[in-house]
Protein backbone atom coordinates (compact mmCIF):
# COMPACT_ATOMS: atom_id res chain seq x y z
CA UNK A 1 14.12 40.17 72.72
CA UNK A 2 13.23 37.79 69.99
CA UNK A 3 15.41 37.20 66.77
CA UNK A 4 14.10 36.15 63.60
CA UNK A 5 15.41 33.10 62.08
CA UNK A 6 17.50 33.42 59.06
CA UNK A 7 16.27 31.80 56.22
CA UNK A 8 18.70 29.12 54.35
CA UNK A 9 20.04 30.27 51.22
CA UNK A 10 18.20 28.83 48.41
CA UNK A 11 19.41 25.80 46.63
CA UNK A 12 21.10 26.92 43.01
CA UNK A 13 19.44 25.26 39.96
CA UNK A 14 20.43 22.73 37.74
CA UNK A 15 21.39 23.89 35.03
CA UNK A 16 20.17 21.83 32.00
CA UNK A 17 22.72 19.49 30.50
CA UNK A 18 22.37 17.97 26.81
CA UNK A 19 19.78 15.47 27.35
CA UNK A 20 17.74 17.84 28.97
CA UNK A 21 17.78 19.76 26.02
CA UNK A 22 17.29 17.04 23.66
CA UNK A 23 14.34 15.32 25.72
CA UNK A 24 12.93 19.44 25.07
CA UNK A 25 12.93 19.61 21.45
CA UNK A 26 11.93 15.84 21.11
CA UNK A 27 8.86 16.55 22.63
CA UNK A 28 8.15 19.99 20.64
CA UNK A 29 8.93 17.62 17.83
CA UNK A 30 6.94 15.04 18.55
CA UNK A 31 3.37 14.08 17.07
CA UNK A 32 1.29 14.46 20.45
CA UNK A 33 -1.43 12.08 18.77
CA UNK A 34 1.92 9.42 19.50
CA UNK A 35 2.00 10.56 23.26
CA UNK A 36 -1.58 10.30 23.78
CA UNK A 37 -2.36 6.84 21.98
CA UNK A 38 0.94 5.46 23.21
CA UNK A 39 -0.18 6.27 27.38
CA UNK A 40 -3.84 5.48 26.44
CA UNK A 41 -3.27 1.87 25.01
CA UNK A 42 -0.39 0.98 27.34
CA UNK A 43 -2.70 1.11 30.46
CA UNK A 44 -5.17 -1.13 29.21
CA UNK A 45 -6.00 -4.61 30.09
CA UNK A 46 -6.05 -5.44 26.83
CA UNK A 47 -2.00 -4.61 26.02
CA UNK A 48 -1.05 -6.28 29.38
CA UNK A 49 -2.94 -9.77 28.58
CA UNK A 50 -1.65 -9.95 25.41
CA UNK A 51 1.88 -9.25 25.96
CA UNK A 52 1.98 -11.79 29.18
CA UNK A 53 0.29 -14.09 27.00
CA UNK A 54 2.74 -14.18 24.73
CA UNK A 55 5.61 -13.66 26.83
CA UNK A 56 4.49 -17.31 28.49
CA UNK A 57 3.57 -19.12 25.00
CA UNK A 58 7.39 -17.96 24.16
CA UNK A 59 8.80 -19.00 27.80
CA UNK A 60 6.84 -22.61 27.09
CA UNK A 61 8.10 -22.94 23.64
CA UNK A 62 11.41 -22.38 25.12
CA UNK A 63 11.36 -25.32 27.98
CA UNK A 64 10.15 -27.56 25.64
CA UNK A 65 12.96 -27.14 23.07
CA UNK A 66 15.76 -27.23 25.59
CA UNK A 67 14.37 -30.58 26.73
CA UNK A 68 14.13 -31.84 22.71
CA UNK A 69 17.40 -30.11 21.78
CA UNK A 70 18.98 -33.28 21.25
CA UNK A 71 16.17 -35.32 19.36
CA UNK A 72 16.53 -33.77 15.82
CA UNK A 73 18.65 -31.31 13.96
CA UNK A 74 15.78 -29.26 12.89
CA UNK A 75 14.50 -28.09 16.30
CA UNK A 76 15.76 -24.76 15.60
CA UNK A 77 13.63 -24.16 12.90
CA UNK A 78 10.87 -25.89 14.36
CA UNK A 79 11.12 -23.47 17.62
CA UNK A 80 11.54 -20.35 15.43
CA UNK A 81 8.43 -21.30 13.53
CA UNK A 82 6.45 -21.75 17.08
CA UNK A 83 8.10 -18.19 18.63
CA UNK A 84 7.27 -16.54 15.23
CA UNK A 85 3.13 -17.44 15.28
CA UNK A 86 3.34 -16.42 19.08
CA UNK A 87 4.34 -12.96 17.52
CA UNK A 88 3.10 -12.87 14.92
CA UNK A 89 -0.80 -13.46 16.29
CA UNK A 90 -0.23 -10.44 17.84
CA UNK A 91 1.30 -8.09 15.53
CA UNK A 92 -0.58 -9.19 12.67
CA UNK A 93 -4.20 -9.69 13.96
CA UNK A 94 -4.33 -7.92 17.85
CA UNK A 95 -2.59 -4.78 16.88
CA UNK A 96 -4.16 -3.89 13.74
CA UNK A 97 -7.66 -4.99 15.07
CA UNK A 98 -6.80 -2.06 17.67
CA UNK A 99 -5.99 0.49 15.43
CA UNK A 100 -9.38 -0.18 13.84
CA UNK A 101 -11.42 0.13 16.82
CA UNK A 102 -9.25 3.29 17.76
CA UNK A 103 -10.27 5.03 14.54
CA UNK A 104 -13.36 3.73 14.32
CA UNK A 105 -13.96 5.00 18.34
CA UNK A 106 -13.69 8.57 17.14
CA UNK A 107 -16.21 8.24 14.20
CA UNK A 108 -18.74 6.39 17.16
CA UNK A 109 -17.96 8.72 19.81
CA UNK A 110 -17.74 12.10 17.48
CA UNK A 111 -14.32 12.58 18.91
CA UNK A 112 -13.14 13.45 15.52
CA UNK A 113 -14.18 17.26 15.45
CA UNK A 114 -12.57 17.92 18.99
CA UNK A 115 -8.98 16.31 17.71
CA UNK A 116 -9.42 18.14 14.33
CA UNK A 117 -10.10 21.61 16.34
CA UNK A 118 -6.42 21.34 17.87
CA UNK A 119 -5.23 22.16 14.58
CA UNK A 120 -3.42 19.38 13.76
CA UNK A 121 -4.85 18.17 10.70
CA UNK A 122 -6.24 15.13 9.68
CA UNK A 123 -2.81 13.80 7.97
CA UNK A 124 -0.91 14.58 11.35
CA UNK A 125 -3.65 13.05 13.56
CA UNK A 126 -3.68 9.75 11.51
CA UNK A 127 0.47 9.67 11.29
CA UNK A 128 0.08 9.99 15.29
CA UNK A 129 -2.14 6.64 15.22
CA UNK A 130 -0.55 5.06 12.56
CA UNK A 131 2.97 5.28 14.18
CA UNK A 132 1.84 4.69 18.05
CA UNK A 133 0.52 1.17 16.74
CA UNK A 134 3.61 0.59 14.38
CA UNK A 135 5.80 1.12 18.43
CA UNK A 136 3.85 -0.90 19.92
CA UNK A 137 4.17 -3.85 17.06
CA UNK A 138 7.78 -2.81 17.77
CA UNK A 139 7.68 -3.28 21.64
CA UNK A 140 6.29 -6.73 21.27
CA UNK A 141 9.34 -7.53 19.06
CA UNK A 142 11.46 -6.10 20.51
CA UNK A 143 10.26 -8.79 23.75
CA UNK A 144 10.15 -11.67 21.32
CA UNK A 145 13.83 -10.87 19.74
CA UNK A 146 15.74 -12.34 22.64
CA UNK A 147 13.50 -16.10 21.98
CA UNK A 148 13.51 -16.00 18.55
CA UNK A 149 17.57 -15.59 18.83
CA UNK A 150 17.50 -18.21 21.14
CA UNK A 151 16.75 -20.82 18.01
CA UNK A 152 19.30 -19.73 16.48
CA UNK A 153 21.59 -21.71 19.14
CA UNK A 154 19.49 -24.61 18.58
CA UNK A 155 21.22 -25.61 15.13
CA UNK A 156 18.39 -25.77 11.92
CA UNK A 157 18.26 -21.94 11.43
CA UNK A 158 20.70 -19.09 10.49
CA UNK A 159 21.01 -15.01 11.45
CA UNK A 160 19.66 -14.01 7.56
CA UNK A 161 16.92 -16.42 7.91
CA UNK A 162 15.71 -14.66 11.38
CA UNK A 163 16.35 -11.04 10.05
CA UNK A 164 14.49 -11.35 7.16
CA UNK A 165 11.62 -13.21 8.59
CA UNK A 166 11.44 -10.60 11.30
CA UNK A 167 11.93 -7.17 8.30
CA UNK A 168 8.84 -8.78 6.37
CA UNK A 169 6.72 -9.32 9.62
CA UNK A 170 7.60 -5.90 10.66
CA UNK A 171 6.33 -4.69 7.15
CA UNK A 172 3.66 -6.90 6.77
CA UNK A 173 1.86 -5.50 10.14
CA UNK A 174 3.14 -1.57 9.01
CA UNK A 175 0.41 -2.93 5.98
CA UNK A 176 -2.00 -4.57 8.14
CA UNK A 177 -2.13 -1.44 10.71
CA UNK A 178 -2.32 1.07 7.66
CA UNK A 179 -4.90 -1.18 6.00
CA UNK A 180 -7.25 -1.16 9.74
CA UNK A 181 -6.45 2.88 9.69
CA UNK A 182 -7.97 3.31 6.26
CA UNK A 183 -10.95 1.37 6.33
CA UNK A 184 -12.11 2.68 9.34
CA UNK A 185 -12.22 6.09 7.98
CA UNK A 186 -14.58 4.87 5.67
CA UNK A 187 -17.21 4.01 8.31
CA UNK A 188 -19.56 7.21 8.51
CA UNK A 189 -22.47 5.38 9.47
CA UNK A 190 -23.45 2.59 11.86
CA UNK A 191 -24.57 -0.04 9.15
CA UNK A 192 -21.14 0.81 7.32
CA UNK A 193 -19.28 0.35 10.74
CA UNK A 194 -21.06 -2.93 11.49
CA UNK A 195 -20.34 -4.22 7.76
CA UNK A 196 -16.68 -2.90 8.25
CA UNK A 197 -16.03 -4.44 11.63
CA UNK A 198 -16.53 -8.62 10.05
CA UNK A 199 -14.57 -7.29 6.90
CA UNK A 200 -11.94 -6.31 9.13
CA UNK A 201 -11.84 -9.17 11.35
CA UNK A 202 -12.11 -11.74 8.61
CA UNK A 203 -9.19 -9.90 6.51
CA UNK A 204 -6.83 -9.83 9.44
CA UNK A 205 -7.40 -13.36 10.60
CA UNK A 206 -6.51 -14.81 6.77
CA UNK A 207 -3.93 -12.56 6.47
CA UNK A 208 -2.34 -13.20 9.57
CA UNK A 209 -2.63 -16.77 8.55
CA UNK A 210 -1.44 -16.11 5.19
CA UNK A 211 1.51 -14.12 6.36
CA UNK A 212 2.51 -16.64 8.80
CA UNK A 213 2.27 -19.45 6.39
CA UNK A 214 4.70 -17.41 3.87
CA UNK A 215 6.68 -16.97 6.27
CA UNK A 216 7.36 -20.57 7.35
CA UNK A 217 7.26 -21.66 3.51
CA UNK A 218 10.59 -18.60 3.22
CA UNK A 219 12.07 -19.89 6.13
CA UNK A 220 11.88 -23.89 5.32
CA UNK A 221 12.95 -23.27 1.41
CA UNK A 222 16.27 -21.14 2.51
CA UNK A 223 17.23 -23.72 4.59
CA UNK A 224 17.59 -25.84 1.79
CA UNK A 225 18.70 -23.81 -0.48
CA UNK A 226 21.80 -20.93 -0.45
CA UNK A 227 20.97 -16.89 -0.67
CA UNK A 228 21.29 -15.90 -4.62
CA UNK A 229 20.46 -12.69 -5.75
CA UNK A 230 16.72 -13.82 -6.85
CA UNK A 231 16.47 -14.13 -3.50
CA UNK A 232 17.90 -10.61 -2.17
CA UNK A 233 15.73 -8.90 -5.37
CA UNK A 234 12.42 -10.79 -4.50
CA UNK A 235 12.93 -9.91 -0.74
CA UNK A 236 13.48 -6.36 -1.09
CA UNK A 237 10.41 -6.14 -3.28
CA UNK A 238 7.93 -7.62 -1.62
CA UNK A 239 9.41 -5.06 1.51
CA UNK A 240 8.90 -1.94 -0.55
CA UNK A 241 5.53 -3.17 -2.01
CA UNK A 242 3.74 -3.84 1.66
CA UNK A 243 5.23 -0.69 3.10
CA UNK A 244 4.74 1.55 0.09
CA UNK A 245 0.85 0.14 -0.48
CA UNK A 246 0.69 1.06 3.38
CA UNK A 247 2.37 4.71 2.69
CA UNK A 248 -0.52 4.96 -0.42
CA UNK A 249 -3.07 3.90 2.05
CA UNK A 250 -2.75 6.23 4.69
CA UNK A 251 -1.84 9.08 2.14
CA UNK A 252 -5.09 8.27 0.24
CA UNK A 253 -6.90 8.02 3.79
CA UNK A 254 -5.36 11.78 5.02
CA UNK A 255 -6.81 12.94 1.50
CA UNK A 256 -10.21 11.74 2.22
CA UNK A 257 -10.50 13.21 5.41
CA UNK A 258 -8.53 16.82 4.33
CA UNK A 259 -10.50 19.41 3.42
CA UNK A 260 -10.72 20.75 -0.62
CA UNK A 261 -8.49 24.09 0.24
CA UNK A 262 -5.88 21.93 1.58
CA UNK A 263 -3.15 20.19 -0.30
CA UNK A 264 -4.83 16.88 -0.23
CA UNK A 265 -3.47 15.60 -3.46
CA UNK A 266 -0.20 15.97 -3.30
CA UNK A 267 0.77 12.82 -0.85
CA UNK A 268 -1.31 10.07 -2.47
CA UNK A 269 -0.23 11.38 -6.11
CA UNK A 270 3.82 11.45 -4.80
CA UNK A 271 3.60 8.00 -3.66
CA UNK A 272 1.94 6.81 -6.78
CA UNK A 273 4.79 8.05 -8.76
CA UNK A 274 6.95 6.02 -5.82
CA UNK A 275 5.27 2.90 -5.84
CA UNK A 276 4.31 2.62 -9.95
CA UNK A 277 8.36 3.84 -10.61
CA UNK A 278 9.80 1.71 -8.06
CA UNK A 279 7.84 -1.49 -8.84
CA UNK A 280 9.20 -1.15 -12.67
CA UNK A 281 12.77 -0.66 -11.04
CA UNK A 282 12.20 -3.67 -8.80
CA UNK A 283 11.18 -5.73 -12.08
CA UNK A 284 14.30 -4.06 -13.97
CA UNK A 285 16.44 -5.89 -11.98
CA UNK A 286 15.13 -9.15 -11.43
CA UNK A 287 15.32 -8.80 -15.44
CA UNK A 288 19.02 -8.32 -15.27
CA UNK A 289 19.64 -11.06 -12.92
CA UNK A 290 17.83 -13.55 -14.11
CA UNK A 291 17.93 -12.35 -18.32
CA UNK A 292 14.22 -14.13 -18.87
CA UNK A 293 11.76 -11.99 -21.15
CA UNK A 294 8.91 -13.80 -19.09
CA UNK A 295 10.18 -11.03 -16.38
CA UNK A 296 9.47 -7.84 -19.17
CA UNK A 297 6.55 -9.65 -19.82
CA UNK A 298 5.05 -9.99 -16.36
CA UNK A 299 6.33 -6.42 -15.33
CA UNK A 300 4.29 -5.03 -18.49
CA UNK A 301 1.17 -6.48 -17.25
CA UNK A 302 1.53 -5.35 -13.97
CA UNK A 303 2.62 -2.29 -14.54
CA UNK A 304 -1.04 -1.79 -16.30
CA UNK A 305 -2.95 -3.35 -13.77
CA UNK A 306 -1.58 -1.12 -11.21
CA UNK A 307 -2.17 2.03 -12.85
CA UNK A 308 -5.92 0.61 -14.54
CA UNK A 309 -6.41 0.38 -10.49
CA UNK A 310 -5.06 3.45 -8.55
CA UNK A 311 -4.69 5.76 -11.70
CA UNK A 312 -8.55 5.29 -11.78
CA UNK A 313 -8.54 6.84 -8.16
CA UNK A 314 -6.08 9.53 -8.92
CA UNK A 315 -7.85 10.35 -12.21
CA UNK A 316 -11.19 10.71 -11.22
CA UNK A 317 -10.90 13.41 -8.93
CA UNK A 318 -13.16 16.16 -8.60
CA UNK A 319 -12.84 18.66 -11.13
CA UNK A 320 -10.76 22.02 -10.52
CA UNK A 321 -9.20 22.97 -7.46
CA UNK A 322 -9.07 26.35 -4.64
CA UNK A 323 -8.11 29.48 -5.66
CA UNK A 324 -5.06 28.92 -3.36
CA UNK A 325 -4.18 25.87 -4.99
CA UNK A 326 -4.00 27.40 -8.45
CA UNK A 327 -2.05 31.05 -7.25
CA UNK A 328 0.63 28.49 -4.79
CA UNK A 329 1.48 25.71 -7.72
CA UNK A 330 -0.25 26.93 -11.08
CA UNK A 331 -2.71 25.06 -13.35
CA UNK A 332 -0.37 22.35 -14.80
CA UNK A 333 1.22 21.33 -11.17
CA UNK A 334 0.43 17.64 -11.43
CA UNK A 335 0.69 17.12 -7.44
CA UNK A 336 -2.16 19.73 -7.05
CA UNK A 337 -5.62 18.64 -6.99
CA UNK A 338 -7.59 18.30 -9.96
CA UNK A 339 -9.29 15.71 -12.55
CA UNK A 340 -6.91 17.36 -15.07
CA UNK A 341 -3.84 16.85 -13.43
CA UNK A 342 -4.56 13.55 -12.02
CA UNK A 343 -5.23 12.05 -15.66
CA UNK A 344 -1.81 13.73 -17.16
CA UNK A 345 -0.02 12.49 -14.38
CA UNK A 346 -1.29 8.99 -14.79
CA UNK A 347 -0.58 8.98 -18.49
CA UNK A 348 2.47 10.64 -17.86
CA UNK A 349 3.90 7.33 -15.41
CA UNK A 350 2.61 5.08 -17.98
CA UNK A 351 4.64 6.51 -20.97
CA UNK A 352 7.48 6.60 -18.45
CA UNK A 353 7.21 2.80 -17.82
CA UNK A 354 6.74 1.65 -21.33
CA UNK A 355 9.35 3.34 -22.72
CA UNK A 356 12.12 2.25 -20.12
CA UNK A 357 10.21 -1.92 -20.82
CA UNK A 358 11.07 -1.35 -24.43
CA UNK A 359 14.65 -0.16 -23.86
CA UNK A 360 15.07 -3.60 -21.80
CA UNK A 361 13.29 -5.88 -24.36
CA UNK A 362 15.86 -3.68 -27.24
CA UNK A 363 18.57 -4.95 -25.65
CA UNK A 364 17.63 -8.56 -26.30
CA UNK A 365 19.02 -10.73 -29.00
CA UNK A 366 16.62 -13.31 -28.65
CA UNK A 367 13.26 -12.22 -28.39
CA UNK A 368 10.03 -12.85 -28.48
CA UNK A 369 7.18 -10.53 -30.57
CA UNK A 370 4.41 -11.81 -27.99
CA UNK A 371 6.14 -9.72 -25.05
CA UNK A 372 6.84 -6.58 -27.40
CA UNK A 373 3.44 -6.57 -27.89
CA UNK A 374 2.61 -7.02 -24.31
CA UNK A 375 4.86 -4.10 -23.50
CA UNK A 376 3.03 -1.92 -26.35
CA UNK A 377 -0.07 -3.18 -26.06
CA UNK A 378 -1.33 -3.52 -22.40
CA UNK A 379 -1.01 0.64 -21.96
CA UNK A 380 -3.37 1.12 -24.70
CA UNK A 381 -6.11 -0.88 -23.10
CA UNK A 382 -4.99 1.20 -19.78
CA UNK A 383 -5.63 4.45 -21.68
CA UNK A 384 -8.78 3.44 -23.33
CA UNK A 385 -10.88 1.96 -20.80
CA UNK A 386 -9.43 5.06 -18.14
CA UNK A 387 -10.40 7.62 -20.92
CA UNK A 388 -13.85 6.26 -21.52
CA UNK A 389 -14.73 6.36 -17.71
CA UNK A 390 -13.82 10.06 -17.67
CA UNK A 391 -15.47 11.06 -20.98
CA UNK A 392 -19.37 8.53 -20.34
CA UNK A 393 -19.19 10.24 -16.52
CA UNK A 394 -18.40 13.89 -17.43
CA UNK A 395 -20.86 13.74 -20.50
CA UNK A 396 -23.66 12.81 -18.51
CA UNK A 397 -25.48 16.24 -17.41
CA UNK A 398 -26.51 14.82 -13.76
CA UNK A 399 -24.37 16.11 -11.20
CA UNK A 400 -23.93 12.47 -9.23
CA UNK A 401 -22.60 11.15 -12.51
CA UNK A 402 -19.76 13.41 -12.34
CA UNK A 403 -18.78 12.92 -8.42
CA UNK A 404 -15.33 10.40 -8.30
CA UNK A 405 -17.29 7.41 -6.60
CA UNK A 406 -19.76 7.32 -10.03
CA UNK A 407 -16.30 8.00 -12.59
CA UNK A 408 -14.51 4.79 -10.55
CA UNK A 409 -17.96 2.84 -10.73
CA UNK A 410 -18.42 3.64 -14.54
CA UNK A 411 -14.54 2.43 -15.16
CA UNK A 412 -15.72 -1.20 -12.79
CA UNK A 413 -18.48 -1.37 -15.13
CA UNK A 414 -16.60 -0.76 -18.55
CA UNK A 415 -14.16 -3.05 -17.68
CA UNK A 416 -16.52 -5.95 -16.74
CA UNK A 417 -18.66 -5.31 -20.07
CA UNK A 418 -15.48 -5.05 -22.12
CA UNK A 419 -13.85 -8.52 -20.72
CA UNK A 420 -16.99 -10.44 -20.50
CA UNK A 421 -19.40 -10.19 -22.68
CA UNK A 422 -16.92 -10.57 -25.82
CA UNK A 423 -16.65 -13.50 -25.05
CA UNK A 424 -19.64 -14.50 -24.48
CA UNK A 425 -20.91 -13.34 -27.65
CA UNK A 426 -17.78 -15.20 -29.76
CA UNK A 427 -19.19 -18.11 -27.96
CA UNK A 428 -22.46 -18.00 -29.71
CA UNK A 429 -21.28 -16.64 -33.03
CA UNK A 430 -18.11 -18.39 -33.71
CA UNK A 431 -14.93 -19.13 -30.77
CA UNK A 432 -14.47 -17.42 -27.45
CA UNK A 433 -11.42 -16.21 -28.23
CA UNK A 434 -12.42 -14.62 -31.38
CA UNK A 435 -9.61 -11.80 -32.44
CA UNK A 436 -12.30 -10.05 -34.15
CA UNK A 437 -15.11 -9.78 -31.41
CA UNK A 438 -12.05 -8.97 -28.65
CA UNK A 439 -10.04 -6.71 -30.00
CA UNK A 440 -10.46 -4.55 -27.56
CA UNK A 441 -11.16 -7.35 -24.44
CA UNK A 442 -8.48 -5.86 -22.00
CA UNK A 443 -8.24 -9.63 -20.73
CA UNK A 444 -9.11 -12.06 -23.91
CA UNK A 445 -7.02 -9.43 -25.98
CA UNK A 446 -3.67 -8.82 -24.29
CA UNK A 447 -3.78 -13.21 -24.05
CA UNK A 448 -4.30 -13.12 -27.95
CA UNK A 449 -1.53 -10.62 -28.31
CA UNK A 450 1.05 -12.50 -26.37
CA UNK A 451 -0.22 -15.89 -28.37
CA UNK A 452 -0.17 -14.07 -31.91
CA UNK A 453 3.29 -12.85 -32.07
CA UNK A 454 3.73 -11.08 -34.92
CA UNK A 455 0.86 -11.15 -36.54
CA UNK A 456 -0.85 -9.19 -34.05
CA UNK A 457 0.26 -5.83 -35.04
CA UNK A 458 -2.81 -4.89 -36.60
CA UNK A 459 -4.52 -5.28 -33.20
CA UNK A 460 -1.90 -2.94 -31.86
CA UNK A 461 -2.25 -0.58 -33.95
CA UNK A 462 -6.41 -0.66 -33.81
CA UNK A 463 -6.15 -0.62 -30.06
CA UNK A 464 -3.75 2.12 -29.69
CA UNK A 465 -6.11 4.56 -32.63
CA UNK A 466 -8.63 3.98 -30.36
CA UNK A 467 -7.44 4.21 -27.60
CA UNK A 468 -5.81 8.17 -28.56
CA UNK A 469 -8.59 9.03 -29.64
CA UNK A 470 -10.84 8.17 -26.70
CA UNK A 471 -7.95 9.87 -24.40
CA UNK A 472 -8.35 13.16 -26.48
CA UNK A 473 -11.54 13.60 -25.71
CA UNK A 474 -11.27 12.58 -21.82
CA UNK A 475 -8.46 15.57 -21.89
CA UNK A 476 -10.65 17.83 -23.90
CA UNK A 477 -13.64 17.17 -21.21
CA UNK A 478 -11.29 17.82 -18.24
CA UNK A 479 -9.65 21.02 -19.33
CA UNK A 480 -13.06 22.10 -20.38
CA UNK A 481 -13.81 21.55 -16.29
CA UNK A 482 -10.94 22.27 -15.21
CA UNK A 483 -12.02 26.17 -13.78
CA UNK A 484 -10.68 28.06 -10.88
CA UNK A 485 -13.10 28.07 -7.37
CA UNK A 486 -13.59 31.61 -6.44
C-alpha cells in the first residue's frame, strides 16, 4: 500500500511594505521615454568610455596636485579648473551631441510614428529625452563632485565658488541638451540633417569652450574679490536665462511637432510671459542694487530685442484655431492658438514692461531724458516693424505668403531694409546718422534717441503715430482671419 506524499504548505506572501508601494506609483508616474533612453544609453560603449575616461583624467589630476600641494597657494584653483574641463567636455559637448543623434535617429530611422502611436504625445516623448540626458549630465557630476571637493582642501578655492560653478554648468548643459533636442527636430530631410549635424557639432564645441572659459574667468575674479549682491543678482540671472531659453526651446520644439487640434500654443506662449516678465524682474533689481539708469536703459533695449525676436514667432502663427480650441478656452484666450492671440499677447507683455521701466526711471531724481526715451521709444519700433510683417504677409493674396515661416522672413527682411539702407542713403545725401532719413531706423534711431535727450520728442511721438497706426491694421487683418475650423 502506497501513500501519497503530502505536499508542504505553501510559503505566505510578502506583504508589500512602503517602498514597495512607492517604487509602484513611481513607475506609473514615470515618463517611460526616461526608462527606455536611460537603459538604452547606459549599455553603450559610448557612456562607459567616456565616463572611465574621465574618471582617470580626474584620478591623474588628482596625483599630480597632491604631489604640487606644497609649491603654490593657488593649486586649488588651478586643480578645480583642470577637474572642471574634465567635466565639463563631457556634459557640455558628449552629452548634448547624444541627444542630437538620439532625436535625429528617429527622424533617420522613421521611429517617430511608432513612439507617437503609444499615445504619448510628442511633448511627453521629448520631456522623456530631454530629462534622461539632463540624469545622465547628472550622473557624471555626481562622479566628479567628490574631485572637485577635493580642491577645495587644497587652499586657493572656497565652497560658493564650487557651488556656483557647478549650478551654471548644470544649467548651461540643461541649455546645450535642449538646444541639440530642438534642432534636431528640425531635420526632415537628409540634406537638412547633414547641414544640421556640422551646425551642431561646431555650436557645441565653441560653446563648450565658451562656457568653460566663463567659467574659469567667474572662478579666478571671486577669488579676488568678496560676494556682493551684483554678484548674487548677475548669478541668478544668467541661471534663469539658460534654463528658461532651454524651457522655451523644448516648449517651442513640442509645438512644432503637436498636431493643430492639440493645445500646442499654450507652453511656448506661458514661458514667454516667464522668461520676457522675469528678465525685466531680474533687471529691476540689479537697478535697485546698484541705482545706475544705464541698468533701465539696457533693460529697455533688451526687453525689445527679446520680444522683436520670439514675439515674431509667437505672432506669426497660423491664423484661427480647432473648433475644440475655441468651445474649451474661447476666442480671446491668449494661451490658445491663433495669429490673433499671439499678437495681443505680445503687445500685451510689452505694455506690461514699459510701464513697470517708467515707474523705476519716475522714481529717479537725477535723470537722464536719453533713457526715458529709450524706455518709450524702443517699444514703438517693436510694434511697428512686428505690425508691418503681419499686415505686407496677410495682404499678399498667395497662400505661401501667409504661412508663419514667410510672416518671420518678411519681419528679417523689414528689419534689415529699415536699419540699413537709411543709412546708406544719409551717406550719399547728407550724414549717416541723419535724424531725418532714420527716424524710423530701429538701430540708427533708438542711438539718436538716447544721444538727443530732450529734443528728441518729436521722434517719439512720429514713431509711436506710426507705429499705432501700422498695429491697427495688423489687428484689423488678424481678426478679419481669425475664423473658427469646422
Amino acid at each position: 500500500m502506497t501513500t501519497e506524499a503530502i505536499p508542504a504548505p505553501a510559503a505566505p506572501l510578502r506583504q508589500p511594505d512602503a517602498l514597495d508601494v512607492f517604487g509602484e506609483k513611481l513607475a506609473d508616474r514615470i515618463n517611460p521615454i526616461v526608462v527606455k533612453e536611460l537603459r538604452q544609453h547606459l549599455r553603450t560603449r559610448t557612456f562607459w568610455v567616456f565616463f572611465s575616461l574621465m574618471l582617470l583624467a580626474c584620478l591623474g589630476i588628482s596625483l599630480v596636485a597632491f604631489v604640487t600641494a606644497e609649491e603654490s597657494e593657488k593649486v586649488g584653483l588651478v586643480t578645480f579648473f583642470a577637474f572642471y574641463v574634465a567635466l565639463s567636455g563631457v556634459e557640455h559637448f558628449v552629452i548634448p551631441y547624444t541627444a542630437y543623434r538620439s532625436m535625429a535617429r528617429e527622424q533617420e530611422d522613421e521611429t517617430w510614428v511608432l513612439l507617437s502611436l503609444t499615445g504619448l504625445g510628442p511633448r511627453r516623448i521629448l520631456a522623456g529625452k530631454l530629462s534622461s540626458f539632463i540624469l545622465q549630465g547628472a550622473l557624471y557630476a555626481s562622479a566628479a563632485a567628490p574631485f572637485l571637493l577635493f580642491s577645495y582642501y587644497l587652499n586657493g578655492i572656497d565652497l560658493p565658488t564650487i557651488a556656483i560653478a557647478i549650478a551654471l554648468g548644470a544649467a548651461f548643459q540643461v541649455f546645450l541638451v535642449s538646444v541639440s533636442v530642438s534642432l534636431a527636430t528640425l531635420a526632415e530631410s537628409k540634406l537638412v540633417r547633414s547641414l544640421l549635424h556640422f551646425v551642431v557639432l561646431g555650436s557645441l564645441g565653441i560653446g563648450a569652450i565658451t562656457g568653460t572659459s566663463i567659467t574659469i574667468g567667474l572662478s579666478e575674479e571671486l577669488r579676488k574679490s568678496s560676494i556682493g549682491p551684483e554678484f548674487w543678482v548677475g548669478s541668478g540671472s544668467a541661471f534663469f536665462a539658460m534654463v528658461s531659453t532651454a524651457l522655451l526651446l523644448f516648449e517651442s520644439a513640442a509645438s512644432r511637432l503637436s498636431m493643430p487640434t492639440e493645445p500646442y500654443a499654450r507652453g511656448p506662449r506661458a514661458l514667454f510671459v516667464v522668461q520676457a516678465l522675469g528678465g525685466l524682474v531680474a533687471f529691476v533689481i540689479a537697478w535697485v542694487v546698484d541705482g545706475d539708469d544705464d541698468i533701465l536703459a539696457g533693460a529697455a533695449v533688451s526687453l525689445a530685442a527679446y520680444l522683436a525676436f520670439v514675439g515674431l514667432f509667437i505672432a506669426s502663427d497660423r491664423d484661427s484655431m480647432a473648433k475644440n480650441h475655441w468651445a474649451a478656452n474661447g476666442r480671446f484666450s491668449l494661451l490658445a492658438p491663433g495669429g490673433l492671440r499671439g499678437f495681443v499677447l505680445v503687445m500685451l507683455v510689452m505694455l506690461i514692461g514699459t510701464s513697470v521701466l517708467v515707474g523705476c526711471y519716475g522714481q529717479e531724481t537725477n535723470t537722464d531724458a536719453g533713457v526715458l526715451n529709450l524706455i518709450v521709444g524702443a517699444p514703438a519700433y517693436v510694434t511697428l516693424y512686428l505690425s508691418a510683417a503681419i499686415v505686407i504677409a496677410r495682404w499678399i493674396p498667395h497662400p505661401p505668403w501667409q504661412t508663419p515661416a514667410m510672416v518671420r522672413l518678411v519681419g528679417l527682411g523689414l528689419f534689415t531694409v529699415g536699419s540699413g539702407v537709411p543709412p546708406l542713403v544719409g551717406a550719399v545725401v547728407s550724414e549717416g546718422d541723419d535724424r531725418s532719413l532714420n527716424i524710423l531706423n530701429p538701430v540708427v534711431g533708438l542711438v539718436n534717441l538716447a544721444r538727443d535727450g530732450s529734443g528728441a520728442m518729436v521722434q517719439v511721438v512720429v514713431v509711436w503715430a506710426v507705429a499705432a497706426i501700422v498695429a491697427l491694421g495688423a489687428f484689423l487683418v488678424l481678426l478679419k482671419k481669425d475664423v473658427r475650423w469646422t
